[in-house]
Structures are given as C-alpha cells and as structure tokens.
C-alpha atoms as a PDB file:
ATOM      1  CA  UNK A   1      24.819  28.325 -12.022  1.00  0.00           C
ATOM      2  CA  UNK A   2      27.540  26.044 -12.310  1.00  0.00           C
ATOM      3  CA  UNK A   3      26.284  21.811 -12.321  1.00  0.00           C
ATOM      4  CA  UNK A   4      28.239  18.767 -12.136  1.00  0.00           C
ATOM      5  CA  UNK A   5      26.537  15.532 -13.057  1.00  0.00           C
ATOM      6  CA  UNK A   6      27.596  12.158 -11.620  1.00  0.00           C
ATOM      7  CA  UNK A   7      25.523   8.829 -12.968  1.00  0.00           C
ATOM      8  CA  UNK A   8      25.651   5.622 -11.401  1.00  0.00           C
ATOM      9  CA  UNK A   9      26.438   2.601 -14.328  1.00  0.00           C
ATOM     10  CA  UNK A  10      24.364  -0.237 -13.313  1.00  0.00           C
ATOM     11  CA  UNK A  11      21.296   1.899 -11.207  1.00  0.00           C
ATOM     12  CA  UNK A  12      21.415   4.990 -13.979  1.00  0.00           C
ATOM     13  CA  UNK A  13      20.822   7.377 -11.226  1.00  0.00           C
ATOM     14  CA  UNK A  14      22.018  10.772 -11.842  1.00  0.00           C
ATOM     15  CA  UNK A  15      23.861  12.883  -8.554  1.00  0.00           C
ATOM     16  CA  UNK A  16      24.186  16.809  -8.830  1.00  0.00           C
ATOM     17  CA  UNK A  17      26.261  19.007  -7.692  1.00  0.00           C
ATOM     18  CA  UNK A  18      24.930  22.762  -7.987  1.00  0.00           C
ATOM     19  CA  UNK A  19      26.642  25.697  -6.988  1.00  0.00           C
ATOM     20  CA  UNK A  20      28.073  29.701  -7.542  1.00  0.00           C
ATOM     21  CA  UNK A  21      31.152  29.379  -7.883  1.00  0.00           C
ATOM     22  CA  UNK A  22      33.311  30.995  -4.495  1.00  0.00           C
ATOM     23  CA  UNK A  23      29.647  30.657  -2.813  1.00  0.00           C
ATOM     24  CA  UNK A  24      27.022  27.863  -1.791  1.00  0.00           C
ATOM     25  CA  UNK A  25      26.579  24.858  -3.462  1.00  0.00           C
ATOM     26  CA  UNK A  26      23.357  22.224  -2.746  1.00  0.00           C
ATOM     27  CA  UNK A  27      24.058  18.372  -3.651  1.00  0.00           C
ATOM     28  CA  UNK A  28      20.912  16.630  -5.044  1.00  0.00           C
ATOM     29  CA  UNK A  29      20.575  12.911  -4.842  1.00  0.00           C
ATOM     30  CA  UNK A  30      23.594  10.794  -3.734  1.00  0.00           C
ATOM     31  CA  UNK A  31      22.900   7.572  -5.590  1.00  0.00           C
ATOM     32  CA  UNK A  32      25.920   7.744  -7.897  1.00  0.00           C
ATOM     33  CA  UNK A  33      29.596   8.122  -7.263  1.00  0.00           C
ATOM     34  CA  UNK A  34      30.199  11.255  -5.625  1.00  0.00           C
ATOM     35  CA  UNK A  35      33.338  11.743  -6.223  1.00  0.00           C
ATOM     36  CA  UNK A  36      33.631  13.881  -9.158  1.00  0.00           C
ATOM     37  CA  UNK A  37      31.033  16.499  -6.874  1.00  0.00           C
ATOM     38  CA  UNK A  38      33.677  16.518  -4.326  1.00  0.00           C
ATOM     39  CA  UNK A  39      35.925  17.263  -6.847  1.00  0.00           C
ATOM     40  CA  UNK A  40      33.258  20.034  -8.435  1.00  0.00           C
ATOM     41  CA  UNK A  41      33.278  21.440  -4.775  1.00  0.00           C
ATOM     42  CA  UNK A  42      37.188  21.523  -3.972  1.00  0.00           C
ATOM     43  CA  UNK A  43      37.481  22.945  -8.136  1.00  0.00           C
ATOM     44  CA  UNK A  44      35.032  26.235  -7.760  1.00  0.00           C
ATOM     45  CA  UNK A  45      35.780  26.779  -4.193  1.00  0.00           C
ATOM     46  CA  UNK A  46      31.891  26.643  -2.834  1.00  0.00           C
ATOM     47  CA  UNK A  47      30.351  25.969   0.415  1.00  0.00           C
ATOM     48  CA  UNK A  48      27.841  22.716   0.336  1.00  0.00           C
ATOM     49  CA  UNK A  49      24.434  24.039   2.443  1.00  0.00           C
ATOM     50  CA  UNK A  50      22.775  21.108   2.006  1.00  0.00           C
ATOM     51  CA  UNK A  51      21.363  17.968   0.186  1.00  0.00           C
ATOM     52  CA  UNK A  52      18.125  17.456  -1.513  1.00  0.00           C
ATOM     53  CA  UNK A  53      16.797  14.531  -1.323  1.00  0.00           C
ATOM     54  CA  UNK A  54      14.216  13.788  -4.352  1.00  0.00           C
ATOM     55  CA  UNK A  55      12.870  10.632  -2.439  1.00  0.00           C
ATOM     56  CA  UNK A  56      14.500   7.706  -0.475  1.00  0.00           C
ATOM     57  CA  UNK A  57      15.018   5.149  -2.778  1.00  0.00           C
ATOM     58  CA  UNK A  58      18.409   3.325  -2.406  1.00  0.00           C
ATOM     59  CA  UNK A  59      19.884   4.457  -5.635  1.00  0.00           C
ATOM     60  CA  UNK A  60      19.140   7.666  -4.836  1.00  0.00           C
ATOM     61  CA  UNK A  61      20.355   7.643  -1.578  1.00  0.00           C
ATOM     62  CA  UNK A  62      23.381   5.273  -1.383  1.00  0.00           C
ATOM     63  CA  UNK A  63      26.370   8.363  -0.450  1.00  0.00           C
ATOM     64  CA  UNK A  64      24.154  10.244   1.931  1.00  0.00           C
ATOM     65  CA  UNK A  65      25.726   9.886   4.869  1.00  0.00           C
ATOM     66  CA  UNK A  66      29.133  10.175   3.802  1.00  0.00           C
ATOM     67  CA  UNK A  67      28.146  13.475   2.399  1.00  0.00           C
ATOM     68  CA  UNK A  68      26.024  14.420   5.366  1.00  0.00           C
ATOM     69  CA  UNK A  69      29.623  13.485   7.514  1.00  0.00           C
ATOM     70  CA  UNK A  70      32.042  15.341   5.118  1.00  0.00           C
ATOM     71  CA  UNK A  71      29.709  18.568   5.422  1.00  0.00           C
ATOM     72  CA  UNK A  72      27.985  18.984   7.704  1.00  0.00           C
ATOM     73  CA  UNK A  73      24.747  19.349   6.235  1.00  0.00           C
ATOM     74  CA  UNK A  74      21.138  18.587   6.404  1.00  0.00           C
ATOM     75  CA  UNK A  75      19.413  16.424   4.210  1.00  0.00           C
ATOM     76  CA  UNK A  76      16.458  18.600   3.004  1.00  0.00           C
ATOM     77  CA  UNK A  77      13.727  16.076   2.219  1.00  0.00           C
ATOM     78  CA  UNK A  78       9.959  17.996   2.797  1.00  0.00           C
ATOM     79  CA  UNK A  79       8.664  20.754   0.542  1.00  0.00           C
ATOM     80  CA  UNK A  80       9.817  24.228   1.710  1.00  0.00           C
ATOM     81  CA  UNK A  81      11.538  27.316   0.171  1.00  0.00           C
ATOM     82  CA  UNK A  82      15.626  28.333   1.148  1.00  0.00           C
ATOM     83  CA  UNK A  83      18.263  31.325   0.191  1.00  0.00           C
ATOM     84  CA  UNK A  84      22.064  31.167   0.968  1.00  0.00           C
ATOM     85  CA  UNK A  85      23.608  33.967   0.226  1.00  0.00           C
ATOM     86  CA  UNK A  86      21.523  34.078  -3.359  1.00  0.00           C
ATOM     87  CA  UNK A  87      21.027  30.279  -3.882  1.00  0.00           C
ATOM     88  CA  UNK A  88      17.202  30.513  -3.874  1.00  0.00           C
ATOM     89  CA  UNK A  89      15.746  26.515  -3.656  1.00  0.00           C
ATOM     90  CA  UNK A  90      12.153  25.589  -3.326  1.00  0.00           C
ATOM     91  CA  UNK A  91      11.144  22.084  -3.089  1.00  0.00           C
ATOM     92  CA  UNK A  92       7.390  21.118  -4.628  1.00  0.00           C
ATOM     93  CA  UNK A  93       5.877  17.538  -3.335  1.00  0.00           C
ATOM     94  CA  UNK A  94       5.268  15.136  -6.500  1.00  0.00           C
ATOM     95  CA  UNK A  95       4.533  12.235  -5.484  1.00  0.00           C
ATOM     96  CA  UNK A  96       3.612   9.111  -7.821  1.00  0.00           C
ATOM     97  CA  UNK A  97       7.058   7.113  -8.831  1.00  0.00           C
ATOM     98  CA  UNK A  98       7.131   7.240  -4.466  1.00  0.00           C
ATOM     99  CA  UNK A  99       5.351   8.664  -1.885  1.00  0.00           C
ATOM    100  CA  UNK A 100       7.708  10.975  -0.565  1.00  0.00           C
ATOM    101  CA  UNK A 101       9.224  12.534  -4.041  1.00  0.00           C
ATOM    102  CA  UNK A 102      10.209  16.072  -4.601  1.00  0.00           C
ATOM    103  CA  UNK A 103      11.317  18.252  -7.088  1.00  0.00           C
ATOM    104  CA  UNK A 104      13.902  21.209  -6.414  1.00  0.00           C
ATOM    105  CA  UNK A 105      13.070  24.078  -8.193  1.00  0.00           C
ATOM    106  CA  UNK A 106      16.774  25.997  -8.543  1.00  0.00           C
ATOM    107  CA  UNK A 107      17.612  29.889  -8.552  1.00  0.00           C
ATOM    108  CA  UNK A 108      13.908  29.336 -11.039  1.00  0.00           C
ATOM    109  CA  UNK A 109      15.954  28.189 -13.973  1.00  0.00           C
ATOM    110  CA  UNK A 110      16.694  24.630 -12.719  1.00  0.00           C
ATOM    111  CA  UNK A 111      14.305  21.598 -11.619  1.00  0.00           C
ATOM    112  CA  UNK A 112      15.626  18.615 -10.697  1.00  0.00           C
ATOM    113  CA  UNK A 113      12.631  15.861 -10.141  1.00  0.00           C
ATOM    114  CA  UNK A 114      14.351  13.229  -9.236  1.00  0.00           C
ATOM    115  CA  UNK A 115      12.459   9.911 -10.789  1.00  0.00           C
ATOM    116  CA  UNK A 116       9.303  12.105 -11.463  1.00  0.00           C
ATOM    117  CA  UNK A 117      10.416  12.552 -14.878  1.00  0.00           C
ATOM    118  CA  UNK A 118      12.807  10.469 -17.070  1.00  0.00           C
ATOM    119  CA  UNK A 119      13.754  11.586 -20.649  1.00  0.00           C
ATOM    120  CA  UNK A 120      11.326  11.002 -22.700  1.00  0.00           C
ATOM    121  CA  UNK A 121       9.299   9.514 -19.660  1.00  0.00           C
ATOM    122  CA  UNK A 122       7.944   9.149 -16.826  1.00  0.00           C
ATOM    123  CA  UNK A 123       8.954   7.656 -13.587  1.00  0.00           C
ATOM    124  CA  UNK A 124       6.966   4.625 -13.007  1.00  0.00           C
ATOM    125  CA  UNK A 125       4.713   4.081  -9.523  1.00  0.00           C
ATOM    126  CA  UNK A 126       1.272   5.535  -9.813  1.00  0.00           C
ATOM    127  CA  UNK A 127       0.303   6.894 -12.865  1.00  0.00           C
ATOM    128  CA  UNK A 128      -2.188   9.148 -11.668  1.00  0.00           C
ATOM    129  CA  UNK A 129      -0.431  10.743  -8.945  1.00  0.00           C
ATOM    130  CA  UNK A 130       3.017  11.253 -11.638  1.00  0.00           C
ATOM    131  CA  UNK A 131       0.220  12.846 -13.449  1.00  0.00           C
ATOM    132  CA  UNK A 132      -1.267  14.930 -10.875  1.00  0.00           C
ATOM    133  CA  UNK A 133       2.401  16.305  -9.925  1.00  0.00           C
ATOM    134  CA  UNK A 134       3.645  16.821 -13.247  1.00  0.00           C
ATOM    135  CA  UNK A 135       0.486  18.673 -14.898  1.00  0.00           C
ATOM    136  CA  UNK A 136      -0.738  20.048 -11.645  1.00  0.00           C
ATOM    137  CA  UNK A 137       2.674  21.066  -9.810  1.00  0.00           C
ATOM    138  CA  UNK A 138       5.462  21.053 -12.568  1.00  0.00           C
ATOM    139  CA  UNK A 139       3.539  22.869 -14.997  1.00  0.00           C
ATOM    140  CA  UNK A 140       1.597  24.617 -13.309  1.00  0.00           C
END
C-alpha cells in the first residue's frame, strides 16, 4: 500500500492519498492542499476510484470538488464495504466529534478515522458517542 500525506498549516487537517501502485488509488479527506496527491497519482501511475469522506467539516472537505471534477469520482460518505481490482475499503459509522463521521478501514491494515481519533487524543464533540465508536466499533 503506497500513502501520501498532505496537512493543511493553519486547520492541521491531514489529506491521503492511498493507492497500488499501476492500480486504484482512494483519496481520503480533501481539507489540505492536494497537490502533492495529484502528484502521488501522476508518480505511481494509479487510477483514483473514489474519495472518502470521514465527515463534512470544512477542513476536511475544502478540495472536494475539484477532486470530484479532475476524476471523476464519487464521494463515498455512508458506511459500506468496496473492492477495485484488490483495493478492499470498508467504511464503519463513528460518530461523536460529528454526526456523520466515518472511519475507512483499508486493504485491513489501514484505518483512517478522520477526527475520531487525534494522536494522543480524541476528537472532541460528544464524548460518549467518540467513546461508543472507538471501544465499540474501532476496537471491536
């Protein structure tokens, strides 16, 4: 699994590129400068299939549409399970930093939770529901 990582400087949102390399390729979050996942696209020669959203908050969302537009791809934003060509993604609801968040579980080596979990942290919202999705969902 190849993974570029783009961070926004003043929001310190994270953006992902993940991909085979010659194959498909998922984008995760768009808050932060996408650029450098273009880049990580045009550099291993993959396919983007589609882009996950982890919830809708502004920092995480502020390059959708431009990659939406460059791609041609959906914005995968309710839980549900996908395969391209060996790219196996499953997204889990865990809700508590927002209402609509979800984590990406990757190829089952990967999971990106968005603002779920921080390092060394949680995300903020409501405390029980963070709790309920990351003891009850995330470790489970």
């Amino acid at each position: 699994m190849l993974v570029e990582k783009s961070t926004h400087p003043g929001w310190l949102s994270n953006a992902y590129l993940l991909a085979v390399e010659g194959g498909p390729a998922v984008f995760v979050d768009s808050g932060a400068d996408v650029a450098p996942l273009i880049e990580a696209v045009e550099r291993w020669r993959t396919t983007p299939v589609a882009l996950l959203r982890t919830h809708a908050h502004q920092d995480h969302v502020e390059h959708e549409d431009e990659l939406v537009q460059r791609y041609s791809i959906p914005v995968l934003a309710e839980p549900g399970e996908w395969d391209w060509d060996g790219l196996q993604v499953e997204a889990l609801a865990t809700p508590g930093h927002s209402d609509d968040g979800l984590s990406f579980v990757v190829d089952d080596g990967l999971v990106a939770t968005g603002d779920t979990l921080f390092r060394d942290a949680v995300g903020g919202g409501d405390v029980a529901a963070v709790r309920r999705s990351v003891m009850d969902v995330l470790l489970e």
